[in-house]
Every structure is written in structure tokens, then in C-alpha cells.
N, C-alpha and C. Protein backbone atom coordinates (compact mmCIF):
# COMPACT_ATOMS: atom_id res chain seq x y z
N UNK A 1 100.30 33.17 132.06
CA UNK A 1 100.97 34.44 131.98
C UNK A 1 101.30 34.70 130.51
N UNK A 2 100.80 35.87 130.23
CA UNK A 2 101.31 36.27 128.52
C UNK A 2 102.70 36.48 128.50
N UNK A 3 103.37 36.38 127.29
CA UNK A 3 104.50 36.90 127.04
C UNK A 3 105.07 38.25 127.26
N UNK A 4 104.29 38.80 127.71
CA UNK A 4 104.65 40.29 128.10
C UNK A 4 104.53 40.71 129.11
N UNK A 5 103.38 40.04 130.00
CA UNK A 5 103.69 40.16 131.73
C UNK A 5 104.91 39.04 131.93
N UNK A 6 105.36 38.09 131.59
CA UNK A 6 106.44 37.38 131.48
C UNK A 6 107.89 38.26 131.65
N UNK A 7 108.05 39.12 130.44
CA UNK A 7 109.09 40.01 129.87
C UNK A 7 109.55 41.01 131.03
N UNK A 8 107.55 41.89 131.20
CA UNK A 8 108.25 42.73 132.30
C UNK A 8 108.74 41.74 133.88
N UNK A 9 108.00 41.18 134.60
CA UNK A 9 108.19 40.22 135.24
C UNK A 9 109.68 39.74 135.46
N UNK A 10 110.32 39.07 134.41
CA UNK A 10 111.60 39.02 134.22
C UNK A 10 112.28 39.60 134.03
N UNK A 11 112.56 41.50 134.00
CA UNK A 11 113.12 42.82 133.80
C UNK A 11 113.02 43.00 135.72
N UNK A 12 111.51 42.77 136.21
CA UNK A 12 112.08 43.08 137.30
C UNK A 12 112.81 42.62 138.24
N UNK A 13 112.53 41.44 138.47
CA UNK A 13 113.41 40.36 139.37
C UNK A 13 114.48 40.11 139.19
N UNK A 14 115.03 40.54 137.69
CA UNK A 14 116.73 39.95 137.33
C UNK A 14 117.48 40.42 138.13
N UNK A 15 117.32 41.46 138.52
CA UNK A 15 118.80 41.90 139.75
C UNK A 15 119.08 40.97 141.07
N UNK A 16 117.61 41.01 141.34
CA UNK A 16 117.08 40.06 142.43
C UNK A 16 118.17 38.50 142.25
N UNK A 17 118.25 38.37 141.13
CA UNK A 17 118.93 36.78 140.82
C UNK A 17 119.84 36.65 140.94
N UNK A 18 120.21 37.67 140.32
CA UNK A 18 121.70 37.72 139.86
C UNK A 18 122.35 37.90 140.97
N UNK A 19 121.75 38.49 142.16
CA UNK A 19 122.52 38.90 143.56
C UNK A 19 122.24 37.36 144.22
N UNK A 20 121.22 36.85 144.31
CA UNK A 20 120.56 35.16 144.88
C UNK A 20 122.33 34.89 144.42
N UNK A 21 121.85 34.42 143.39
CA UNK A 21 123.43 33.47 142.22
C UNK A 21 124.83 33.96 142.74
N UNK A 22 124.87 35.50 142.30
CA UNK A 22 126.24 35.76 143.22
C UNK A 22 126.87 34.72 144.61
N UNK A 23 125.68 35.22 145.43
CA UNK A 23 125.67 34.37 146.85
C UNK A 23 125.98 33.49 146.80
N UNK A 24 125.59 32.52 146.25
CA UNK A 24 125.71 30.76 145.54
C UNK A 24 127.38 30.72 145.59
N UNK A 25 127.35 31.31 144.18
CA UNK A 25 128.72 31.59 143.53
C UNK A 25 130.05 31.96 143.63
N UNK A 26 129.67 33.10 143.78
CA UNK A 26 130.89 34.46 144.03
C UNK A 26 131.29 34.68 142.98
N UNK A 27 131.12 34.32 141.60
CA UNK A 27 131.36 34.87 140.97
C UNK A 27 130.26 35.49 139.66
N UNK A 28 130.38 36.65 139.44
CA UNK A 28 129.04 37.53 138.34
C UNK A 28 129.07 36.86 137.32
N UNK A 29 129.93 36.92 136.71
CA UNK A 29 129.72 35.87 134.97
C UNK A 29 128.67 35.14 135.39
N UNK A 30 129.48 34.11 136.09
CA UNK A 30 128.78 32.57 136.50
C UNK A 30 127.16 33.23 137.01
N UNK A 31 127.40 34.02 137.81
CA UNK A 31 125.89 34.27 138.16
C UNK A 31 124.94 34.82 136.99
N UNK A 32 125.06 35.80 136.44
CA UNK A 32 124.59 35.96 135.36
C UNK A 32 124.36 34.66 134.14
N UNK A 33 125.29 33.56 134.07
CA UNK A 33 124.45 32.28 133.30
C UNK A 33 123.64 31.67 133.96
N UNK A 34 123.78 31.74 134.79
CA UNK A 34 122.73 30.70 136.17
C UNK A 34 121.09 31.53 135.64
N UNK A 35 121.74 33.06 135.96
CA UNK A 35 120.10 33.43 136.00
C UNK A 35 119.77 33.54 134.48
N UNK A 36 120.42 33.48 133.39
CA UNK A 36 119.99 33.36 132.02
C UNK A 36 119.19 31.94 131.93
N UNK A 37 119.87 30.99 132.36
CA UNK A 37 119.03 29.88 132.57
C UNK A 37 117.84 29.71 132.96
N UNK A 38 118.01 29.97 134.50
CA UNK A 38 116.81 30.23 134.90
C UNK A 38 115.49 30.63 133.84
N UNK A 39 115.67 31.86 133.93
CA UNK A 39 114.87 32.67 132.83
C UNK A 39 114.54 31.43 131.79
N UNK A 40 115.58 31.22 131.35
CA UNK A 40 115.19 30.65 129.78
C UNK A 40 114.13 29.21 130.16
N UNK A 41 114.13 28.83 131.41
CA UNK A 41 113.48 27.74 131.95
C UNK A 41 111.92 28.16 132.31
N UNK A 42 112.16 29.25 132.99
CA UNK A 42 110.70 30.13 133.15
C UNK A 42 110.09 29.91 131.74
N UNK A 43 110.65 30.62 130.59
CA UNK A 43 109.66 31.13 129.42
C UNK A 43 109.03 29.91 128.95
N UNK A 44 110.15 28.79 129.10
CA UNK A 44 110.01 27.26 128.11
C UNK A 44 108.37 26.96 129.30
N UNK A 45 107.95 27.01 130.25
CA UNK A 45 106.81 27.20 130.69
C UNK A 45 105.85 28.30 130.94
N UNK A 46 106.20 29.75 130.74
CA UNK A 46 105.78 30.97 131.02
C UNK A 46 103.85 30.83 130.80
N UNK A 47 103.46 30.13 129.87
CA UNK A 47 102.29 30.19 130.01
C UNK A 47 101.51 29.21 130.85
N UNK A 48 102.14 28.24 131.51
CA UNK A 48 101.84 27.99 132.76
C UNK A 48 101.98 28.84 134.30
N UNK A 49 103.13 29.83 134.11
CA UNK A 49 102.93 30.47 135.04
C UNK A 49 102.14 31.40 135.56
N UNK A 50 101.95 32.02 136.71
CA UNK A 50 101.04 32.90 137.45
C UNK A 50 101.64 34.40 138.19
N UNK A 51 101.44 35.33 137.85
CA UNK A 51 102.40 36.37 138.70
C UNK A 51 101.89 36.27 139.89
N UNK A 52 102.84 36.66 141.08
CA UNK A 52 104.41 36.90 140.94
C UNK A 52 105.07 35.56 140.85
N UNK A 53 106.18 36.54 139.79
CA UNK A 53 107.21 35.14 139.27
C UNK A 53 108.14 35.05 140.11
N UNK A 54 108.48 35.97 141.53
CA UNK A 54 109.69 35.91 141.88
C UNK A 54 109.83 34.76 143.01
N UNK A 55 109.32 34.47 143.38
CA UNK A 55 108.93 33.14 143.79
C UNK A 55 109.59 32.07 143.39
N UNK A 56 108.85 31.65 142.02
CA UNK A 56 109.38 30.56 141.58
C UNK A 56 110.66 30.90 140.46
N UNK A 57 111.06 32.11 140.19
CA UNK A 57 112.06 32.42 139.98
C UNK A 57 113.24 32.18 140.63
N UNK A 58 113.31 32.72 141.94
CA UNK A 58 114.21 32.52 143.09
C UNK A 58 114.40 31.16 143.42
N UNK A 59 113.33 29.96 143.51
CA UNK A 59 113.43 28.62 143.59
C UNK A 59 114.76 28.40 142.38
N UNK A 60 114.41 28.29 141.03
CA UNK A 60 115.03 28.10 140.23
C UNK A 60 116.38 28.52 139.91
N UNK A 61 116.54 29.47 140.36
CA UNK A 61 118.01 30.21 140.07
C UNK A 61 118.40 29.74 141.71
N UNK A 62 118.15 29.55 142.38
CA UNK A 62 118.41 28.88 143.64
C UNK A 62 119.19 26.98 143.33
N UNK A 63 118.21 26.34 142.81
CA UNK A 63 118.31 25.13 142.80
C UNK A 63 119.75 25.00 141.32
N UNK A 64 119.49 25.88 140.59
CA UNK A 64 120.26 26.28 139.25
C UNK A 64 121.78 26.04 139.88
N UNK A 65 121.86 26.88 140.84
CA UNK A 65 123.38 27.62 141.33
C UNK A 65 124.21 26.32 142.37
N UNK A 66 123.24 25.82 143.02
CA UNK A 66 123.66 24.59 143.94
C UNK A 66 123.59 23.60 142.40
N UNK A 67 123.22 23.15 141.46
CA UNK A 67 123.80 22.37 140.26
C UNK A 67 125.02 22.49 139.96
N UNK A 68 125.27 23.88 139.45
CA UNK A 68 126.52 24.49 139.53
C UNK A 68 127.62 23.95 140.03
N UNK A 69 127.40 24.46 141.44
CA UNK A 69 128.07 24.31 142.67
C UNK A 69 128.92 22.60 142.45
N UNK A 70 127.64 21.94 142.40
CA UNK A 70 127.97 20.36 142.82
C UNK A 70 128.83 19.41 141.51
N UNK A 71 128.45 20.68 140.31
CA UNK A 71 129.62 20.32 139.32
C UNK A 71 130.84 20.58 139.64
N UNK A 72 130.81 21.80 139.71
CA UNK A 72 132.37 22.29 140.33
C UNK A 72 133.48 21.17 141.30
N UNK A 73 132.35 20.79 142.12
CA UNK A 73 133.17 19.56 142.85
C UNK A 73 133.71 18.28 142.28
N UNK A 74 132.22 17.93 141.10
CA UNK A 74 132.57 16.59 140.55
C UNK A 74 133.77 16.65 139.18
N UNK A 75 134.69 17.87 139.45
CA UNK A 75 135.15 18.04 138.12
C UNK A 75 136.81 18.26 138.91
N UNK A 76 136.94 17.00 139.32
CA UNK A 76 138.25 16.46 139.91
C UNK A 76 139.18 15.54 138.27
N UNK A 77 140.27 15.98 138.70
CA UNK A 77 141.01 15.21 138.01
C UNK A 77 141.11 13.05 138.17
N UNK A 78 140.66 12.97 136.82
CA UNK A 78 140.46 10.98 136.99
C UNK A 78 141.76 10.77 137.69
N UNK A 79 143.18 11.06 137.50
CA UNK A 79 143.71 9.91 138.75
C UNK A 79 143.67 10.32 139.83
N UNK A 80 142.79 11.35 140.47
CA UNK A 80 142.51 11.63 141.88
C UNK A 80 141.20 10.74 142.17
N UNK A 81 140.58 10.02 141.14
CA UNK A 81 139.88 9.21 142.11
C UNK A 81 139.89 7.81 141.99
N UNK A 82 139.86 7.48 142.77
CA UNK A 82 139.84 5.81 143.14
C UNK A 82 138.56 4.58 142.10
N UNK A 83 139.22 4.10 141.73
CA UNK A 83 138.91 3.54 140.68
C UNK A 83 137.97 2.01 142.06
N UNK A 84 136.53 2.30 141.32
CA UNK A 84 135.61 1.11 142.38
C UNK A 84 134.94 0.17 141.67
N UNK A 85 134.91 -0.72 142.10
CA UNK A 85 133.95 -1.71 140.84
C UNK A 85 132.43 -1.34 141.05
N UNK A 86 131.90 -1.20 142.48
CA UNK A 86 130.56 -0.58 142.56
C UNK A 86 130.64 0.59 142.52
N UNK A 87 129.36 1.61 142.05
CA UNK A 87 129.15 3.01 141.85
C UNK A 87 129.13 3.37 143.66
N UNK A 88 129.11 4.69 143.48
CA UNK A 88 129.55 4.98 144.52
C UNK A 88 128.32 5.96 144.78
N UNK A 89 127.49 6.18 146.55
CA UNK A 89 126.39 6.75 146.29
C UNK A 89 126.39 8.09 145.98
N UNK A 90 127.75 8.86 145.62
CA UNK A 90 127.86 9.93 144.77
C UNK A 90 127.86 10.09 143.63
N UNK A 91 127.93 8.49 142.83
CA UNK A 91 128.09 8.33 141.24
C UNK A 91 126.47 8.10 141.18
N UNK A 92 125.63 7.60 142.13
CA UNK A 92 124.33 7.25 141.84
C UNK A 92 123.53 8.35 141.67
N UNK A 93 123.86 9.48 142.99
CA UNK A 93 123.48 10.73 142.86
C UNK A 93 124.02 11.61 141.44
N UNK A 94 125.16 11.31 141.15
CA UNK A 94 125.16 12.20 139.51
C UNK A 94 124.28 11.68 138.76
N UNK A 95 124.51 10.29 138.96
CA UNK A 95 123.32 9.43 137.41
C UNK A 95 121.89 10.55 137.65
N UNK A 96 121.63 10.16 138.93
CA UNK A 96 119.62 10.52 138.89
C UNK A 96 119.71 11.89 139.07
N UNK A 97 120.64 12.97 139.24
CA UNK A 97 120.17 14.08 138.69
C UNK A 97 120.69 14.34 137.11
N UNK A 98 121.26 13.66 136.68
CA UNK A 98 120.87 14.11 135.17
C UNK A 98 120.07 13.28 134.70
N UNK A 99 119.82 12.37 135.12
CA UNK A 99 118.38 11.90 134.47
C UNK A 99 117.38 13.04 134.81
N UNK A 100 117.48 13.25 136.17
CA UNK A 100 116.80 14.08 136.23
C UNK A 100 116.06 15.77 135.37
N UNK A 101 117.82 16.04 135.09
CA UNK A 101 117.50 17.28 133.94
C UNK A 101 116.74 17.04 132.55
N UNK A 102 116.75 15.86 132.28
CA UNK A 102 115.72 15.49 130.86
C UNK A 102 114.60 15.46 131.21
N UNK A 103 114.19 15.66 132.38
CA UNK A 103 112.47 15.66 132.88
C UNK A 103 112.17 17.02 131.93
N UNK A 104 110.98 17.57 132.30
CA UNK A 104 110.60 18.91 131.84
C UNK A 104 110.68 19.79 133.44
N UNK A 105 111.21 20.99 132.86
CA UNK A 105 111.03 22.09 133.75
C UNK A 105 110.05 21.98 134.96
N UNK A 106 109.01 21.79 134.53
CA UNK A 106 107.78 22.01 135.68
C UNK A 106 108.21 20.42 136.65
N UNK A 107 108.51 19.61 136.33
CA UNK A 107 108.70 18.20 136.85
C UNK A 107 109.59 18.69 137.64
N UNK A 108 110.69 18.99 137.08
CA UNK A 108 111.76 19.10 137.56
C UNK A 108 112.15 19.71 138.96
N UNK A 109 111.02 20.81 138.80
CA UNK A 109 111.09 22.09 140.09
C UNK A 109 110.23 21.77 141.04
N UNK A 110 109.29 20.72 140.61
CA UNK A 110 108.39 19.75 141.71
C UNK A 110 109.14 18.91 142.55
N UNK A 111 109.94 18.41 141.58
CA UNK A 111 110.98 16.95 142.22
C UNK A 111 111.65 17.75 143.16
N UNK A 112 112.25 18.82 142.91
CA UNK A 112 113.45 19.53 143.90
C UNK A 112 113.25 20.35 144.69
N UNK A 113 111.94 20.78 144.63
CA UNK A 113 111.01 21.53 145.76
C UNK A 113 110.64 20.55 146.71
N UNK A 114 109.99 19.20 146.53
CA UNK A 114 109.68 18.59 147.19
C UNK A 114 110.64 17.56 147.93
N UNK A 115 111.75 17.12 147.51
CA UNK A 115 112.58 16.10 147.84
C UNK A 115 113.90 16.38 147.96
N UNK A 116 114.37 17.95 147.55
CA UNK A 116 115.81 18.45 148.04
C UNK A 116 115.34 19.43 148.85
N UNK A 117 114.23 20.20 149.09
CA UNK A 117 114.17 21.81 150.15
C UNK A 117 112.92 21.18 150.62
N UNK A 118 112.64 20.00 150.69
CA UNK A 118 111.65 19.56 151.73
C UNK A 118 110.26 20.26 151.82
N UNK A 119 109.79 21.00 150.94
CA UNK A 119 108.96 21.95 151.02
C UNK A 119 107.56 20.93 150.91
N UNK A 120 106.48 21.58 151.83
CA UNK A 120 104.98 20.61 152.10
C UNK A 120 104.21 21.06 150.53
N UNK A 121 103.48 20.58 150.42
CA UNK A 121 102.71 20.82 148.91
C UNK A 121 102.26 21.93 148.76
N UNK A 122 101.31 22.09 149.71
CA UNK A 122 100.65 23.67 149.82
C UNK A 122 102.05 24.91 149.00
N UNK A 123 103.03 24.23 149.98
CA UNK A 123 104.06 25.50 149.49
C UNK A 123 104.27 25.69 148.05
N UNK A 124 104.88 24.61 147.53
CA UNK A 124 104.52 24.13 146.19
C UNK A 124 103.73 24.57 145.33
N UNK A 125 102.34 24.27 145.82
CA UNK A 125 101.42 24.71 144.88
C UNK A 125 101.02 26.19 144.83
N UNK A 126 101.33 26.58 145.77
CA UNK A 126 101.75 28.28 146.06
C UNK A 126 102.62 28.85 144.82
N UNK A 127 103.19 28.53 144.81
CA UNK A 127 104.27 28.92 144.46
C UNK A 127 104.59 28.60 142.97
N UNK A 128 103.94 27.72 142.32
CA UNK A 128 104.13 27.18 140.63
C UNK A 128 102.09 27.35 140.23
N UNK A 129 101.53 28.26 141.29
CA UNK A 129 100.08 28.64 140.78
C UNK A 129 99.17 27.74 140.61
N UNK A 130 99.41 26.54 141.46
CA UNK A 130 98.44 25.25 141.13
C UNK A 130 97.30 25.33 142.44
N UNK A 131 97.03 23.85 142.11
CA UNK A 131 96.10 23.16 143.29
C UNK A 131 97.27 22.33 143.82
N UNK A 132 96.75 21.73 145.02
CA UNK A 132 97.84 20.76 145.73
C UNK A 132 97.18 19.27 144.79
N UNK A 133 96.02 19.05 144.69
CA UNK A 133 95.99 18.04 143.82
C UNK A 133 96.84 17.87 142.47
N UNK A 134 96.34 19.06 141.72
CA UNK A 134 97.81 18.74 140.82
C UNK A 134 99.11 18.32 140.79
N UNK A 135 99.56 19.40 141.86
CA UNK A 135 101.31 19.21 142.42
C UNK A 135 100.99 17.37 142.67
N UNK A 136 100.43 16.93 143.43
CA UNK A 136 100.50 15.55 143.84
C UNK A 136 100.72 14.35 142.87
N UNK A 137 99.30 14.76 141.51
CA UNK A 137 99.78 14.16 140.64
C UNK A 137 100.78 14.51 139.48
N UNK A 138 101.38 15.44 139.49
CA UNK A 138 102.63 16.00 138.38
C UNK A 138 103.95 15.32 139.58
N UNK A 139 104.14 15.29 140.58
CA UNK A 139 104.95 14.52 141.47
C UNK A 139 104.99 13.33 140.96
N UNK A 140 103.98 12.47 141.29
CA UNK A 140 103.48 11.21 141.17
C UNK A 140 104.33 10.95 139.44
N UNK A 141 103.53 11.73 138.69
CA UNK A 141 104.23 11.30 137.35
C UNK A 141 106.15 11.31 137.19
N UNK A 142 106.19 12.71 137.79
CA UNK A 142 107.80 12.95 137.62
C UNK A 142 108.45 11.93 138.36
N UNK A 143 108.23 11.42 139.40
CA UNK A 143 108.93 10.20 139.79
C UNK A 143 108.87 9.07 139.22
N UNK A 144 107.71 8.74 138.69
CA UNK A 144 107.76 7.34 137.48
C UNK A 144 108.79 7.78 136.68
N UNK A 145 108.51 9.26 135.83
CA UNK A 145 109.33 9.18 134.54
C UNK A 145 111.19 9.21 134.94
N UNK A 146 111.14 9.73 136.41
CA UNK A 146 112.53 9.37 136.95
C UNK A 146 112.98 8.24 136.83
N UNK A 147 111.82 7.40 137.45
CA UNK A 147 112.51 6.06 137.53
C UNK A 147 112.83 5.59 136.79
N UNK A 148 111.70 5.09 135.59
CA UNK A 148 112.00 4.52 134.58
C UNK A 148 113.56 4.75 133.59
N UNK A 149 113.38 6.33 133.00
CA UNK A 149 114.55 6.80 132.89
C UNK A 149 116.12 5.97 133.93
N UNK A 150 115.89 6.14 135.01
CA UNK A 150 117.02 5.58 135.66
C UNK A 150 117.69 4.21 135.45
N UNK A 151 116.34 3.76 135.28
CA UNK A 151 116.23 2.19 135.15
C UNK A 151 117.12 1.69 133.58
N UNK A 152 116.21 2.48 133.04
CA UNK A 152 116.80 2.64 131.81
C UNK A 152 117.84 2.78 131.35
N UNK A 153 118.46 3.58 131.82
CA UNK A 153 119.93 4.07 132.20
C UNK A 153 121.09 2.75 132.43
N UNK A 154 120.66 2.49 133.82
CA UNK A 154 121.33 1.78 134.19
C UNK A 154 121.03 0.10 134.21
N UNK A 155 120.39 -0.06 132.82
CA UNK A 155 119.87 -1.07 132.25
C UNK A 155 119.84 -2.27 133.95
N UNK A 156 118.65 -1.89 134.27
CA UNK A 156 118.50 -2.63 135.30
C UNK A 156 117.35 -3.38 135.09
């Protein structure tokens, strides 16, 4: 996709988001950064993409807003929580999605298409303009570079 079917592309769907995000949310500011994000995640790949963007637009500002969301929760005051010597499988789940966010964009929306909204490949590859062979192996990779990363992390 050129930078200019990109531009208009992203002129048309923004309302579209910003109402998605609202939903999420409830609140416009917040929705409006969600879908700035978004966007800004689209372009950082735009010439991989394929019109229509609203598709994998809506994925993104979708998956964006439930991030959001799941901060909002983890942003409790420290002596409200219980101090554990093992991580907890909600501390494991924060670790591997921000490992997760250092993936690249396209990884990223594979990993969470496929393994948080359960979606079959075909859909996938629908939807980010591929083959299902590709999606399989850009999967395949994004979960190594998960792991490792994790591993890494948590010097295991």
C-alpha cells in the first residue's frame, strides 16, 4: 500500500475507531490515543499492507484498547498487594505481554490474532493480505522470538 492510499484509508476508518475504542473505554481522549496508536502501528508497516485497512485496523485498535484496559487494572496501589515469593500467573502474563510489545507490529498482531481471539489462519491471512503459509511461518518465528526474549528476561 502507498503512502497515500494509506493516508486516505486512515481518514476513512478513523471515526470507525475511535467509536470501536470508545466502546472499550468510555472514555474519548483515551479513545482517540488508542486509535493514534493504532494508526501509528499501521504506517510503521503500511507498505506491507493491502486495502481494505479496516479490517486489520479494527483488529488493532481492538487488541490496543483491551491493553489499555488490562493496565488500568494492574495499576493498584503496592500495599494492596500481597507480597509472594513465586510470580503469580498474572505477573507471568504481564512479563510475556510486554515482551511481547518489543516484537514488531506484524508479529505482534499474528500472536494476538491467533492465540488471544482464537482466529483460524485463513482468517489471518485474510486479513494482514498474506498466504496462510506465510502467516504460519511469521507465527512460527514470533513465538521463538517470544520465547527466547522471555527466557531472557527471566534469566531462565
Amino acid at each position: 500500500m502507498t503512502s497515500e492510499e494509506f493516508k486516505q484509508e486512515a481518514q476513512a476508518v478513523r471515526h470507525q475507531l475511535i467509536s470501536q475504542a470508545q466502546r472499550y473505554l468510555g472514555d474519548t481522549d483515551e479513545a482517540e490515543d488508542v486509535v493514534q496508536d493504532a494508526l501509528l502501528r499501521l504506517w510503521q508497516m503500511h507498505s506491507e499492507l493491502q486495502t481494505p485497512l479496516v479490517r486489520m485496523a479494527m483488529v488493532v485498535t481492538r487488541n490496543l484498547s483491551i491493553d489499555r484496559l488490562r493496565k488500568r487494572r494492574y495499576n493498584e496501589p503496592l500495599d494492596a498487594i500481597a507480597s509472594e515469593e513465586e510470580p503469580s500467573v498474572d505477573d507471568r502474563t504481564e512479563r510475556l505481554l510486554a515482551v511481547m510489545e518489543s516484537l514488531p507490529t506484524l508479529q505482534q498482531t499474528i500472536l494476538r490474532m491467533r492465540h488471544m481471539e482464537a482466529m483460524e489462519m485463513s482468517e489471518i491471512a485474510e486479513i494482514v493480505g498474506s498466504t496462510e503459509v506465510a502467516v504460519r511461518k511469521a507465527l512460527s518465528r514470533a513465538r521463538q522470538a517470544l520465547r527466547e526474549k522471555y527466557l531472557t528476561m527471566n534469566n531462565v
